[in-house]
N, C-alpha and C. Protein backbone atom coordinates (compact mmCIF):
# COMPACT_ATOMS: atom_id res chain seq x y z
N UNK A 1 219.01 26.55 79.12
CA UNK A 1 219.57 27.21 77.96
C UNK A 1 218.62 26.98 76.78
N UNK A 2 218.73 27.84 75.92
CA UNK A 2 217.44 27.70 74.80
C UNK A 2 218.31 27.15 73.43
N UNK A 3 217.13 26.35 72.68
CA UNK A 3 217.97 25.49 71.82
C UNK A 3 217.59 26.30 70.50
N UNK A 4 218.42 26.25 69.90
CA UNK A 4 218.45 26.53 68.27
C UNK A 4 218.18 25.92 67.45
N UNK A 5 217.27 26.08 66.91
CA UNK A 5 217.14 24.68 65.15
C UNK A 5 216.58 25.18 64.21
N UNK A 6 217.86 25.40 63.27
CA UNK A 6 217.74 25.85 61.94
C UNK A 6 217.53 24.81 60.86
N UNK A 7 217.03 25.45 59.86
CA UNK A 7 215.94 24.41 58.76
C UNK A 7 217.20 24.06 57.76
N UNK A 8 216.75 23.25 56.68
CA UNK A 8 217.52 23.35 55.85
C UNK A 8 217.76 24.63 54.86
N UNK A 9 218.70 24.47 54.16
CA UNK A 9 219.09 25.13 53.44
C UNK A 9 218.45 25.75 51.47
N UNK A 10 218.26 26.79 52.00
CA UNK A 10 217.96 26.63 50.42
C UNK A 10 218.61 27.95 49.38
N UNK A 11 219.80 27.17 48.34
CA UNK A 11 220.53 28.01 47.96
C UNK A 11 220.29 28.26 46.88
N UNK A 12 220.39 29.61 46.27
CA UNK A 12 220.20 29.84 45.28
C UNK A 12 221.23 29.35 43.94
N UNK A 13 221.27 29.64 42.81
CA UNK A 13 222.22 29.81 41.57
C UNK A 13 223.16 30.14 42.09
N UNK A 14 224.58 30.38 41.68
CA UNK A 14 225.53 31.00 42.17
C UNK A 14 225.79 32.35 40.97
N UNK A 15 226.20 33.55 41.08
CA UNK A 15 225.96 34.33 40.08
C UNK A 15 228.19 35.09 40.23
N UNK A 16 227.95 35.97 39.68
CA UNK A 16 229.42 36.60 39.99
C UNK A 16 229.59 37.46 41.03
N UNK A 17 228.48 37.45 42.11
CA UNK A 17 228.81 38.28 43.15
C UNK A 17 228.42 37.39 44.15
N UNK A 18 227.93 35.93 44.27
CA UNK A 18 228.11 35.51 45.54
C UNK A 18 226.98 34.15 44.92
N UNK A 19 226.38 33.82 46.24
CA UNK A 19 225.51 32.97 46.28
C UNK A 19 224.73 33.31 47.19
N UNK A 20 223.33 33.15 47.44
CA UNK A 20 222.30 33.92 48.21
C UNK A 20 221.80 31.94 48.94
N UNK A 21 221.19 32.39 50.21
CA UNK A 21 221.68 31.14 50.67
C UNK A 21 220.51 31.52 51.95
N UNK A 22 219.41 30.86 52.17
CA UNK A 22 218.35 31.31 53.07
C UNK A 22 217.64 30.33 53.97
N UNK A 23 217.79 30.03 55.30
CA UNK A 23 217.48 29.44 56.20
C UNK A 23 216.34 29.57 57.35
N UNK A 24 215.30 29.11 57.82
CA UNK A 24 214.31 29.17 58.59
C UNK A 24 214.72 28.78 60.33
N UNK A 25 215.11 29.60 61.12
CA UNK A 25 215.03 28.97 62.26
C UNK A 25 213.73 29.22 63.25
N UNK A 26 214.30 28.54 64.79
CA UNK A 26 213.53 28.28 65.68
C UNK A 26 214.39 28.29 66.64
N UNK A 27 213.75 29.32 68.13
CA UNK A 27 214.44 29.13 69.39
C UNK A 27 213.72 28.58 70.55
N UNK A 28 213.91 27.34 71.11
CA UNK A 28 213.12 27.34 71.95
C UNK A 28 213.27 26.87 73.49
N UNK A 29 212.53 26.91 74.53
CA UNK A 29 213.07 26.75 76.02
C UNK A 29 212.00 26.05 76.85
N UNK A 30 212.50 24.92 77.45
CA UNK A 30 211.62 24.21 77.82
C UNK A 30 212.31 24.46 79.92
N UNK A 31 211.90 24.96 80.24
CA UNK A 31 212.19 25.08 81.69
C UNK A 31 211.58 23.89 83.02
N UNK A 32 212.26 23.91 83.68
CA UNK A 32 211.31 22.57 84.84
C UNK A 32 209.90 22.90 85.01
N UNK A 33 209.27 21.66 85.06
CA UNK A 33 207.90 21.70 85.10
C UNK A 33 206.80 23.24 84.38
N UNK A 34 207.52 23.32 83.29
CA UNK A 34 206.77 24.61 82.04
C UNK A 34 206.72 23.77 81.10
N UNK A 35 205.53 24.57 80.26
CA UNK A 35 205.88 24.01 79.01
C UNK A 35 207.08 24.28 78.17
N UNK A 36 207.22 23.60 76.76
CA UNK A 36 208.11 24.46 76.09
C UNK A 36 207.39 25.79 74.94
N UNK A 37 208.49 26.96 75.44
CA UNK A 37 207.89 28.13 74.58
C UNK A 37 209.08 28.74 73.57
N UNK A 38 208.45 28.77 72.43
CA UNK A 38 209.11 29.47 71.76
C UNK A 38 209.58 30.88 71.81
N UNK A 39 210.75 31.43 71.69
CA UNK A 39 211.56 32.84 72.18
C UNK A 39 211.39 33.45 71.11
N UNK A 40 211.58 32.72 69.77
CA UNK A 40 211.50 33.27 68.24
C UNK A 40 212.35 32.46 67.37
N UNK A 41 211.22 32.80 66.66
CA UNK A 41 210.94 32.23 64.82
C UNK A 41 211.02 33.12 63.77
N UNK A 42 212.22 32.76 62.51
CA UNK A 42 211.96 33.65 61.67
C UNK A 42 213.21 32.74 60.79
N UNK A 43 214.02 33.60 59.82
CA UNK A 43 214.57 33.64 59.25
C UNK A 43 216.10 34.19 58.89
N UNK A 44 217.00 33.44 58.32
CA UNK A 44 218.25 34.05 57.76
C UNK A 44 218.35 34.34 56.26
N UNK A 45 219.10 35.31 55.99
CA UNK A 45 219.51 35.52 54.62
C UNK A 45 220.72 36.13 54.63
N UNK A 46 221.16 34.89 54.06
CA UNK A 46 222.71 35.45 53.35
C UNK A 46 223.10 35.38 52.00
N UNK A 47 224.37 35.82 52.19
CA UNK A 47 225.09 36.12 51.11
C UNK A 47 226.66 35.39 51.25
N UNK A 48 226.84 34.78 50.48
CA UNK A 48 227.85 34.35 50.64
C UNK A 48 228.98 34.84 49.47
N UNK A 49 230.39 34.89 49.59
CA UNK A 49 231.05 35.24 48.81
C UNK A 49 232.44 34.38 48.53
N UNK A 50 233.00 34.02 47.22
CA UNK A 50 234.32 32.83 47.14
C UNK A 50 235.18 33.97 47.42
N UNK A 51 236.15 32.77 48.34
CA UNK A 51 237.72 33.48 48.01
C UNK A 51 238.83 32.27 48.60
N UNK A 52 239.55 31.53 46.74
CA UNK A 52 239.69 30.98 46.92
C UNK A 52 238.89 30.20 46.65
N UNK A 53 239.16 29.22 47.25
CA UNK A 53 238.58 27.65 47.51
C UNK A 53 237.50 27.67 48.52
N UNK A 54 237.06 28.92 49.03
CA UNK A 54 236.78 29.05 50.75
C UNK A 54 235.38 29.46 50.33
N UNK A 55 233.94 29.46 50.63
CA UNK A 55 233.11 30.10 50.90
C UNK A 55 233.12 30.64 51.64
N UNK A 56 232.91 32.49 51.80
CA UNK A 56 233.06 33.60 53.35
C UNK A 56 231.23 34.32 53.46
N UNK A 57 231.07 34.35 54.29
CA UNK A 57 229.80 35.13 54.43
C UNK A 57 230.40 36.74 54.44
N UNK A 58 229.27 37.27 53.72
CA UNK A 58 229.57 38.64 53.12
C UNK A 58 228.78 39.23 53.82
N UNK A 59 227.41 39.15 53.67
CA UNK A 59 226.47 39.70 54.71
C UNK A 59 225.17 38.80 55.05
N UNK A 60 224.54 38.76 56.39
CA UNK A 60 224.18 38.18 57.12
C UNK A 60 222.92 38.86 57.71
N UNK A 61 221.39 38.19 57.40
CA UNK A 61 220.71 39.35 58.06
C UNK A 61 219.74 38.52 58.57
N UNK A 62 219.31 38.69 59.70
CA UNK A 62 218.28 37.73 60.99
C UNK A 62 217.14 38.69 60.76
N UNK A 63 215.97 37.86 60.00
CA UNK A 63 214.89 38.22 59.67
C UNK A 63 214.01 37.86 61.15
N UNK A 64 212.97 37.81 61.95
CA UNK A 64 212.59 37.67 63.23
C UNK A 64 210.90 38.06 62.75
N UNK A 65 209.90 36.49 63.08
CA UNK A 65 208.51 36.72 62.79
C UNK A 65 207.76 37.03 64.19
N UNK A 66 208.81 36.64 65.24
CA UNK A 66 207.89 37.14 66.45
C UNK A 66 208.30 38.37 67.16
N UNK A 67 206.71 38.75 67.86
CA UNK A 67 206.54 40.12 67.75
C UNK A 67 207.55 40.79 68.81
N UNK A 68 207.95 39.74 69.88
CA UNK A 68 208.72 40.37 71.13
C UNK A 68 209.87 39.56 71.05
N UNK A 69 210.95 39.88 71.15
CA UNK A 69 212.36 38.82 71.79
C UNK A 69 212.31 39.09 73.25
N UNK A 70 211.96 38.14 73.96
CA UNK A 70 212.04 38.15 75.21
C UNK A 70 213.81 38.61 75.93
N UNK A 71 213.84 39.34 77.33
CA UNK A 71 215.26 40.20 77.79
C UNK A 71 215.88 38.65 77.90
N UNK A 72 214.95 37.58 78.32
CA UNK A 72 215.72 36.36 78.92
C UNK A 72 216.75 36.16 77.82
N UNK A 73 216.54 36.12 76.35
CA UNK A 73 217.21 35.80 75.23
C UNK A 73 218.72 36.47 75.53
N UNK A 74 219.85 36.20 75.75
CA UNK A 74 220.94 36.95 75.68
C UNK A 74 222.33 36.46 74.88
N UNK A 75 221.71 35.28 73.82
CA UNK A 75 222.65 34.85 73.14
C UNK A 75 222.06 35.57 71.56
N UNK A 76 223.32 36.02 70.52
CA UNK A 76 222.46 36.67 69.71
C UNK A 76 221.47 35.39 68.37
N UNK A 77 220.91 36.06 67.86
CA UNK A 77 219.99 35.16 66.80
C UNK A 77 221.25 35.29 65.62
């Protein structure tokens, strides 16, 4: 199974329509006797929005720096 590891966080100001909120990940798969290869690298950007007491994600967008997502990938980014 391929592992996920997302970076820290880096949030913006908070303004009257949300908070913008942007993360760097990494997917990667190390199989028996392979090396480990990366599936893809890139980025999140969100948006987050209050309601309430609650932070909700408003919109959500998977930025992707590599050039192919391999078919093996079948969990989403």
């Amino acid at each position: 199974m391929p592992l996920a590891i997302p970076s820290s966080l880096r949030i913006s100001p908070a303004t009257d329509d949300g908070v913008d909120v942007q993360a760097n990940y990494a997917v990667l798969q190390t199989l028996v006797d392979d090396e480990t290869r990366i599936l893809s690298a890139g980025r999140y950007i969100d948006r987050l929005v209050r309601d309430g007491d609650v932070l909700k994600f408003k919109s959500r967008t998977c930025v992707y720096d590599t050039v192919i997502v391999p078919n093996s990938l079948i969990y989403p980014l």
